[in-house]
C-alpha atoms as a PDB file:
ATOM      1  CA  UNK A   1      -3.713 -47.581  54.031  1.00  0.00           C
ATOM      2  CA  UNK A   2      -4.220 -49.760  51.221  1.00  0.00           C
ATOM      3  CA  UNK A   3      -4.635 -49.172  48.024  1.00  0.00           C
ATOM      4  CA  UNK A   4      -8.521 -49.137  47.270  1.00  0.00           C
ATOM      5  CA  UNK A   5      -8.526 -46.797  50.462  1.00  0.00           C
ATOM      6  CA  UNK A   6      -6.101 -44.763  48.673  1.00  0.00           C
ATOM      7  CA  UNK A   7      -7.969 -44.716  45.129  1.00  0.00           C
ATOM      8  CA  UNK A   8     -11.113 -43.994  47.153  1.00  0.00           C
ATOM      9  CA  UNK A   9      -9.469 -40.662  49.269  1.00  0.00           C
ATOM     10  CA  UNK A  10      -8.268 -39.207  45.764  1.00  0.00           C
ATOM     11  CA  UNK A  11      -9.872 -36.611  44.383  1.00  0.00           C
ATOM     12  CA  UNK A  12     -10.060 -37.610  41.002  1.00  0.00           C
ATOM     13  CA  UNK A  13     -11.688 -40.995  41.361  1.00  0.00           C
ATOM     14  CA  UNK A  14     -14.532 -39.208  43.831  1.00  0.00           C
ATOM     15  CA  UNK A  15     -14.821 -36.756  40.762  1.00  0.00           C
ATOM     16  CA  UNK A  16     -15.766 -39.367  38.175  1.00  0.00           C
ATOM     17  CA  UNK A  17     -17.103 -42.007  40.478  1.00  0.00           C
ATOM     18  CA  UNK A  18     -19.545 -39.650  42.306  1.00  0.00           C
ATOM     19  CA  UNK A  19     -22.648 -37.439  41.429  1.00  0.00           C
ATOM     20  CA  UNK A  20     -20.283 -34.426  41.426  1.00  0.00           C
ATOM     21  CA  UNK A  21     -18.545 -34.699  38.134  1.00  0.00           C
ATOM     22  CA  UNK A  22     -17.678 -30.859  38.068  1.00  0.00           C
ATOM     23  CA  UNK A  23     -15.726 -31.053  41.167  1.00  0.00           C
ATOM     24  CA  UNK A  24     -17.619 -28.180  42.164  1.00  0.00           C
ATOM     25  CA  UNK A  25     -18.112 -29.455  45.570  1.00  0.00           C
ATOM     26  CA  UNK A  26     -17.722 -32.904  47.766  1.00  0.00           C
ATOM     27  CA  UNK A  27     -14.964 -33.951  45.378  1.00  0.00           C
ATOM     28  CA  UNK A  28     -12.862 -31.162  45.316  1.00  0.00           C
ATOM     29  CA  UNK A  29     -12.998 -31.266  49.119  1.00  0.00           C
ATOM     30  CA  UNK A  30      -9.583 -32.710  50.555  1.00  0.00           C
ATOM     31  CA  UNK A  31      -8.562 -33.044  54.245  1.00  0.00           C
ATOM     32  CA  UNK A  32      -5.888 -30.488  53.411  1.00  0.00           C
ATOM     33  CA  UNK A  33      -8.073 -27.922  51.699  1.00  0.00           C
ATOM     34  CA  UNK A  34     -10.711 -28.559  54.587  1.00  0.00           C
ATOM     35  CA  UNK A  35      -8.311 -27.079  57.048  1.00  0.00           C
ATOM     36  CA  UNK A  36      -7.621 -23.882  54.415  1.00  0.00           C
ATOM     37  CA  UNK A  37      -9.529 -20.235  55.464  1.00  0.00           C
ATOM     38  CA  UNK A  38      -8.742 -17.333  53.643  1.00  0.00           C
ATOM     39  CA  UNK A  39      -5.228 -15.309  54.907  1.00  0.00           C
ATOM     40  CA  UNK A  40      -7.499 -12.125  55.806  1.00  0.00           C
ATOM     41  CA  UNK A  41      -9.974 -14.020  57.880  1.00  0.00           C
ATOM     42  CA  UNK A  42      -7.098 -14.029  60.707  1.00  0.00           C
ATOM     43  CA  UNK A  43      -6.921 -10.088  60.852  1.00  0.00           C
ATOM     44  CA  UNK A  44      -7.042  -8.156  63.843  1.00  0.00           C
ATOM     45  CA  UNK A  45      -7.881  -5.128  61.897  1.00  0.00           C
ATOM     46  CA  UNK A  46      -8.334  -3.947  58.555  1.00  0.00           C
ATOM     47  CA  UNK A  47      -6.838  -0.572  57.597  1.00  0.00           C
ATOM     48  CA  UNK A  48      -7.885   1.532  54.983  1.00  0.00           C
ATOM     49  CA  UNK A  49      -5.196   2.950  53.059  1.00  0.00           C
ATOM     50  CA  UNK A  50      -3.974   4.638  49.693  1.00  0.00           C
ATOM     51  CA  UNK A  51      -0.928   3.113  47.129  1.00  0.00           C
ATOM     52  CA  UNK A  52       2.341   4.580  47.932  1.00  0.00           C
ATOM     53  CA  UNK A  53       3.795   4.273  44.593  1.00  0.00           C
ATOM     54  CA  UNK A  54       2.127   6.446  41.908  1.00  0.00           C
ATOM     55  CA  UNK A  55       0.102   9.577  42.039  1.00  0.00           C
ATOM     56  CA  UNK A  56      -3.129   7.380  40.725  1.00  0.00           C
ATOM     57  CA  UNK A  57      -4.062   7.201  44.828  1.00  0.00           C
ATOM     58  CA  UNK A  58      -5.457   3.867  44.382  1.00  0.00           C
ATOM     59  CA  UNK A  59      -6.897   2.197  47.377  1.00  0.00           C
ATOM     60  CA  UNK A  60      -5.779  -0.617  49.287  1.00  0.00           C
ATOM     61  CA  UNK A  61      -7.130  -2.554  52.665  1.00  0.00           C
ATOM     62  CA  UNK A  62      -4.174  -3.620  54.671  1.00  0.00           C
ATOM     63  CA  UNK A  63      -5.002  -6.660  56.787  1.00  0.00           C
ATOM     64  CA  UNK A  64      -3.006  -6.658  60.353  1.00  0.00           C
ATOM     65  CA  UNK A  65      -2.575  -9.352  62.722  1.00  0.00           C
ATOM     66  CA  UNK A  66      -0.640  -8.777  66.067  1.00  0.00           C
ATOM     67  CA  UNK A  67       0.614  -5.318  64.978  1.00  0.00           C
ATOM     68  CA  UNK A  68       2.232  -7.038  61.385  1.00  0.00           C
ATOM     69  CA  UNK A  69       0.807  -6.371  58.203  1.00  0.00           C
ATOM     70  CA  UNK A  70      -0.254 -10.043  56.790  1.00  0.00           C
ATOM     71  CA  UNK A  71      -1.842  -8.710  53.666  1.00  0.00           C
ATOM     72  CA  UNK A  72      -2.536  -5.753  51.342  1.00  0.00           C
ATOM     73  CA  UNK A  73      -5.641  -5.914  48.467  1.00  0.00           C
ATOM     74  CA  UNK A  74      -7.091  -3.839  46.423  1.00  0.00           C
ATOM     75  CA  UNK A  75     -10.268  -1.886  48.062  1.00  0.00           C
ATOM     76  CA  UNK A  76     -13.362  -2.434  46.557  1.00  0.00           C
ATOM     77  CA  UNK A  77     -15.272   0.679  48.080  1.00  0.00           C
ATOM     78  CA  UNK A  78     -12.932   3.390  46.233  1.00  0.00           C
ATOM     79  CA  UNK A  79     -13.792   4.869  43.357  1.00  0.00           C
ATOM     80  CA  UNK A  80     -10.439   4.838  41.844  1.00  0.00           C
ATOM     81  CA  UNK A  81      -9.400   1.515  41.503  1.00  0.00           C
ATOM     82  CA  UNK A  82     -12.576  -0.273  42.321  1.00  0.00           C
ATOM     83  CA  UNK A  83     -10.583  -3.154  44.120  1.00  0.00           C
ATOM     84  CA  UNK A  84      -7.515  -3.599  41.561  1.00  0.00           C
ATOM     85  CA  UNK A  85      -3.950  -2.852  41.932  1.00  0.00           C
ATOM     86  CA  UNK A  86      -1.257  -2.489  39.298  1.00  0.00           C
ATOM     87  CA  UNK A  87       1.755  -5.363  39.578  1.00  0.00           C
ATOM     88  CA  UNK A  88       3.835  -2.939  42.129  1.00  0.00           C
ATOM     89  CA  UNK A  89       0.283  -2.137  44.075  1.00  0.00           C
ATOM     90  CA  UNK A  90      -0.029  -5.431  44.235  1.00  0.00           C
ATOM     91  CA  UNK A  91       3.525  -6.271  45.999  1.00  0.00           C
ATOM     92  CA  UNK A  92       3.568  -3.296  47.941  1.00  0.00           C
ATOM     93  CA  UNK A  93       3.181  -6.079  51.369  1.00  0.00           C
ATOM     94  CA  UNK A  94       7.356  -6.213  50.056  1.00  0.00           C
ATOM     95  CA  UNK A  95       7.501  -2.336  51.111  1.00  0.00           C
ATOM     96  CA  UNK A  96       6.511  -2.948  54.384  1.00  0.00           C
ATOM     97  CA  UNK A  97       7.408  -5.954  55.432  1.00  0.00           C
ATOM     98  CA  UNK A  98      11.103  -7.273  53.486  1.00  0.00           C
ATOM     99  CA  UNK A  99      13.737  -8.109  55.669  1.00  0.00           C
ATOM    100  CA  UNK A 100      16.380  -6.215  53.310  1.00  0.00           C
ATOM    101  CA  UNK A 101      14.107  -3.059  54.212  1.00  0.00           C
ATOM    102  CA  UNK A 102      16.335  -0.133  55.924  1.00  0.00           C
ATOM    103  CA  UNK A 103      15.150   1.299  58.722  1.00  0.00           C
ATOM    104  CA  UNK A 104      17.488   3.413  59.653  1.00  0.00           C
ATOM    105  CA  UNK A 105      19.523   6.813  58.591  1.00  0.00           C
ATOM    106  CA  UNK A 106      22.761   5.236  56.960  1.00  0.00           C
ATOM    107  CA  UNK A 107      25.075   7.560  56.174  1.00  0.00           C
ATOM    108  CA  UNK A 108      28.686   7.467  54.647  1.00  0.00           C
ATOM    109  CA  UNK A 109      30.864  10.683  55.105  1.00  0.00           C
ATOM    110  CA  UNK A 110      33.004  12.210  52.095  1.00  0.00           C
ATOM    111  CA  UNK A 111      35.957   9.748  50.967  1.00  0.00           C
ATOM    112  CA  UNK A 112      34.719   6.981  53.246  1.00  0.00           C
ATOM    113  CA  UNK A 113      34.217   3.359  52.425  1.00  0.00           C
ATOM    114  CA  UNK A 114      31.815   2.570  55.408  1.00  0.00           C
ATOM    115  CA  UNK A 115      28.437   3.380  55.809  1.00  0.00           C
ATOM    116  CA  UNK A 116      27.305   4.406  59.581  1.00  0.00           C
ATOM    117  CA  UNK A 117      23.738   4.762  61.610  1.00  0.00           C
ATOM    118  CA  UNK A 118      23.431   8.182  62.501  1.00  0.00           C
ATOM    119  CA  UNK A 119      20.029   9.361  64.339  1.00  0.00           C
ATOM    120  CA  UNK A 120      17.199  11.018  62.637  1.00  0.00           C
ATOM    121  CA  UNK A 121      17.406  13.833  64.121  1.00  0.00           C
ATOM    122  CA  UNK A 122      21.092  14.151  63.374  1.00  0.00           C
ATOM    123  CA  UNK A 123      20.847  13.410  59.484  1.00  0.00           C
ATOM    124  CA  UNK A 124      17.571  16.002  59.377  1.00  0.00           C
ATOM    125  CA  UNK A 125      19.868  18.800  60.461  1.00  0.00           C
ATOM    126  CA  UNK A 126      22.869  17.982  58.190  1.00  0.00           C
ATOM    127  CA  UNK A 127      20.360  18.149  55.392  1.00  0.00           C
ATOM    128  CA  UNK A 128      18.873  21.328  56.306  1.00  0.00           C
ATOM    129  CA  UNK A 129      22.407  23.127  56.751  1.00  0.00           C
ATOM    130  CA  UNK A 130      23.689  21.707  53.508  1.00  0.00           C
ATOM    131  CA  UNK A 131      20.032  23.073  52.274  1.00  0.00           C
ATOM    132  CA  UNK A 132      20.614  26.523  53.545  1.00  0.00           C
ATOM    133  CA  UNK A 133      24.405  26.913  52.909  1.00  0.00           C
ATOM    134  CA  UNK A 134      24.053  25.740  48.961  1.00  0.00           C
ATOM    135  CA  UNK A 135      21.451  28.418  48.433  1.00  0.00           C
ATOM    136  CA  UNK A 136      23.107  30.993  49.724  1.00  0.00           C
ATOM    137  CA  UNK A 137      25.506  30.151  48.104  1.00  0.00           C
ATOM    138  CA  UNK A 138      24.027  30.069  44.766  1.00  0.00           C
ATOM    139  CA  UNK A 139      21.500  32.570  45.068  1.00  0.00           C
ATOM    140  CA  UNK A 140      20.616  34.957  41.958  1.00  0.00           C
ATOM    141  CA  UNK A 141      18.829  38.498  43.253  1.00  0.00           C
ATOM    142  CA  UNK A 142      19.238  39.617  39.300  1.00  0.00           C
ATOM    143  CA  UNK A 143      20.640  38.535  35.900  1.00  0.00           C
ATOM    144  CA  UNK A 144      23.608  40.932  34.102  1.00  0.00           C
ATOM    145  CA  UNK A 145      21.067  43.098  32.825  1.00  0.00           C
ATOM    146  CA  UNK A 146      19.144  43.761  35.938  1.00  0.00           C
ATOM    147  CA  UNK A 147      16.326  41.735  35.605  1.00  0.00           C
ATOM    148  CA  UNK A 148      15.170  40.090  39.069  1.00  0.00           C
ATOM    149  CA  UNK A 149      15.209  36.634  39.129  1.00  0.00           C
ATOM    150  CA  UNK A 150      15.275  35.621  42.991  1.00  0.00           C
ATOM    151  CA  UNK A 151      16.620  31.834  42.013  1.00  0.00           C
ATOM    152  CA  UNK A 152      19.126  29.094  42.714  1.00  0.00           C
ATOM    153  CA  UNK A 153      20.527  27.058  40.340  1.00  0.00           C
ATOM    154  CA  UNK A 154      22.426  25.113  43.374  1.00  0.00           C
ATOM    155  CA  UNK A 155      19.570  22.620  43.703  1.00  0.00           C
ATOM    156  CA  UNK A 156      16.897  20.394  41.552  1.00  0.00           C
ATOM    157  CA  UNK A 157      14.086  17.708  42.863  1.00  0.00           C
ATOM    158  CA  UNK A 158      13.210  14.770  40.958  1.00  0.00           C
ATOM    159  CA  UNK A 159      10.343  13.432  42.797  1.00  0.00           C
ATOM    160  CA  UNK A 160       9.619   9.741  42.668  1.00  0.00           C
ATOM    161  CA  UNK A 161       6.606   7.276  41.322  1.00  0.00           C
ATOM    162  CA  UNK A 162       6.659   6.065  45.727  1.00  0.00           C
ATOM    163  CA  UNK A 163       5.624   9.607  46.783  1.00  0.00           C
ATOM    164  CA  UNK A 164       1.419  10.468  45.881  1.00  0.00           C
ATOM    165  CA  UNK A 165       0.087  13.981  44.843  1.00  0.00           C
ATOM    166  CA  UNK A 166       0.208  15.329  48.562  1.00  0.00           C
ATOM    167  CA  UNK A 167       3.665  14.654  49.024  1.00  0.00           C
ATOM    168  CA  UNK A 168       4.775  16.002  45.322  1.00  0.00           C
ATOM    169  CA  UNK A 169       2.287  18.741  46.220  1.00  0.00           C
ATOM    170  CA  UNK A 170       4.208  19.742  49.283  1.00  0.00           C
ATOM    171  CA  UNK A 171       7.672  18.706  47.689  1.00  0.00           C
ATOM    172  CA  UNK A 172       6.937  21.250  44.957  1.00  0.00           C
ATOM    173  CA  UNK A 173       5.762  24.078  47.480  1.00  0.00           C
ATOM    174  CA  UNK A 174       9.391  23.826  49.776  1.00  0.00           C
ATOM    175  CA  UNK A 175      11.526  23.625  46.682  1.00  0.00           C
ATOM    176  CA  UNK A 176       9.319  26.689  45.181  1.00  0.00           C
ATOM    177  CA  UNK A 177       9.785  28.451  48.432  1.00  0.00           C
ATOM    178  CA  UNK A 178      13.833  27.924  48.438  1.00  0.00           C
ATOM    179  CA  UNK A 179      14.119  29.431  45.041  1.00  0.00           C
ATOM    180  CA  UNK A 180      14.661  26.527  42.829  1.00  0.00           C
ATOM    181  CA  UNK A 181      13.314  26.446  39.654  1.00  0.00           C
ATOM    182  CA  UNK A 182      14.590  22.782  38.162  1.00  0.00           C
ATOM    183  CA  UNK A 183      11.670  20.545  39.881  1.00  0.00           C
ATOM    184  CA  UNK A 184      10.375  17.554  38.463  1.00  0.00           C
ATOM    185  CA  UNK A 185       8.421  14.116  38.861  1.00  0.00           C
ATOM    186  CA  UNK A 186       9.264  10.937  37.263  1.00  0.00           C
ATOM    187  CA  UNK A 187       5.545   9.813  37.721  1.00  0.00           C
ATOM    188  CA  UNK A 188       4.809  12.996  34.890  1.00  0.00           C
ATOM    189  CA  UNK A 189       7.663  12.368  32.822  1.00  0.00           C
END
């Protein structure tokens, strides 16, 4: 390629030489940007979906291709967000799809150094007996002066800005249920 070739294939020069001095069309056009489609166009299916990380319920369109999510946007059709997302809306593709993400129940036992896989179904039932055994053990029928109080002070919940109203709804029903009386959200606080 010489060199007039090469002046002539650059962008710029076709810019000022040409009729299209805004480089609105022909000379912003580049072999390389030819080839370029959108990311989304390549999805196999578009899911609707809500934002997992506040209790705004903002909603997102997750673009999948070959069972992997490829992209997540805002949704334009809901009348929340109207098609934005916040910064960590935005990046919630790194939720789904980072390699550092754990998968699976990692559990290290008292005084150890190691942490080891232990099955769902395993870790679900430790939690529930440690669940069970603490409020029993801590349960209040009635205060010194027999007022009835039917509490425990053995356990809290701080919910997190990940979980949306349904789950903080639910969350606040079970922990209401067991008798505790200390729950709370950081997304209110």
């Amino acid at each position: 390629m010489g060199v007039r070739q090469w002046i002539e294939g650059w962008p710029v020069y076709r810019q000022l030489a040409g009729p299209d001095r805004t480089a609105r069309g022909a000379a912003a056009k580049s072999a390389g940007s030819e080839a370029w489609h959108a990311r989304t166009r390549d999805a196999d299916q578009v899911v609707k979906s809500i934002c997992p990380y506040c209790a705004v319920g903002c909603g997102q369109k997750v673009y999948v291709q070959d069972g992997r999510v490829t992209q997540i946007e805002g949704d334009p059709d809901s009348p929340i967000s109207r098609g934005r997302l916040c910064p960590k809306g935005s990046a919630s593709k790194q939720l789904v799809t980072s390699p550092s993400r754990v998968t699976e129940v990692l559990y290290r036992r008292p005084h150890g150094t190691e942490w080891e896989s232990l099955p769902l179904d395993q870790a679900m039932e430790m939690i529930a007996d440690r669940v069970l055994a603490t409020r029993a053990q801590t349960w209040q029928d009635s205060d010194e002066n027999g007022v009835r109080l039917n509490r425990t002070l053995g356990f809290a919940s701080l919910g997190g800005a990940t979980l949306d109203n349904e789950e903080n709804y639910l969350m606040k029903k079970l922990y209401t249920a067991l008798g505790a009386i200390q729950i709370e959200n950081q997304a209110r606080i």
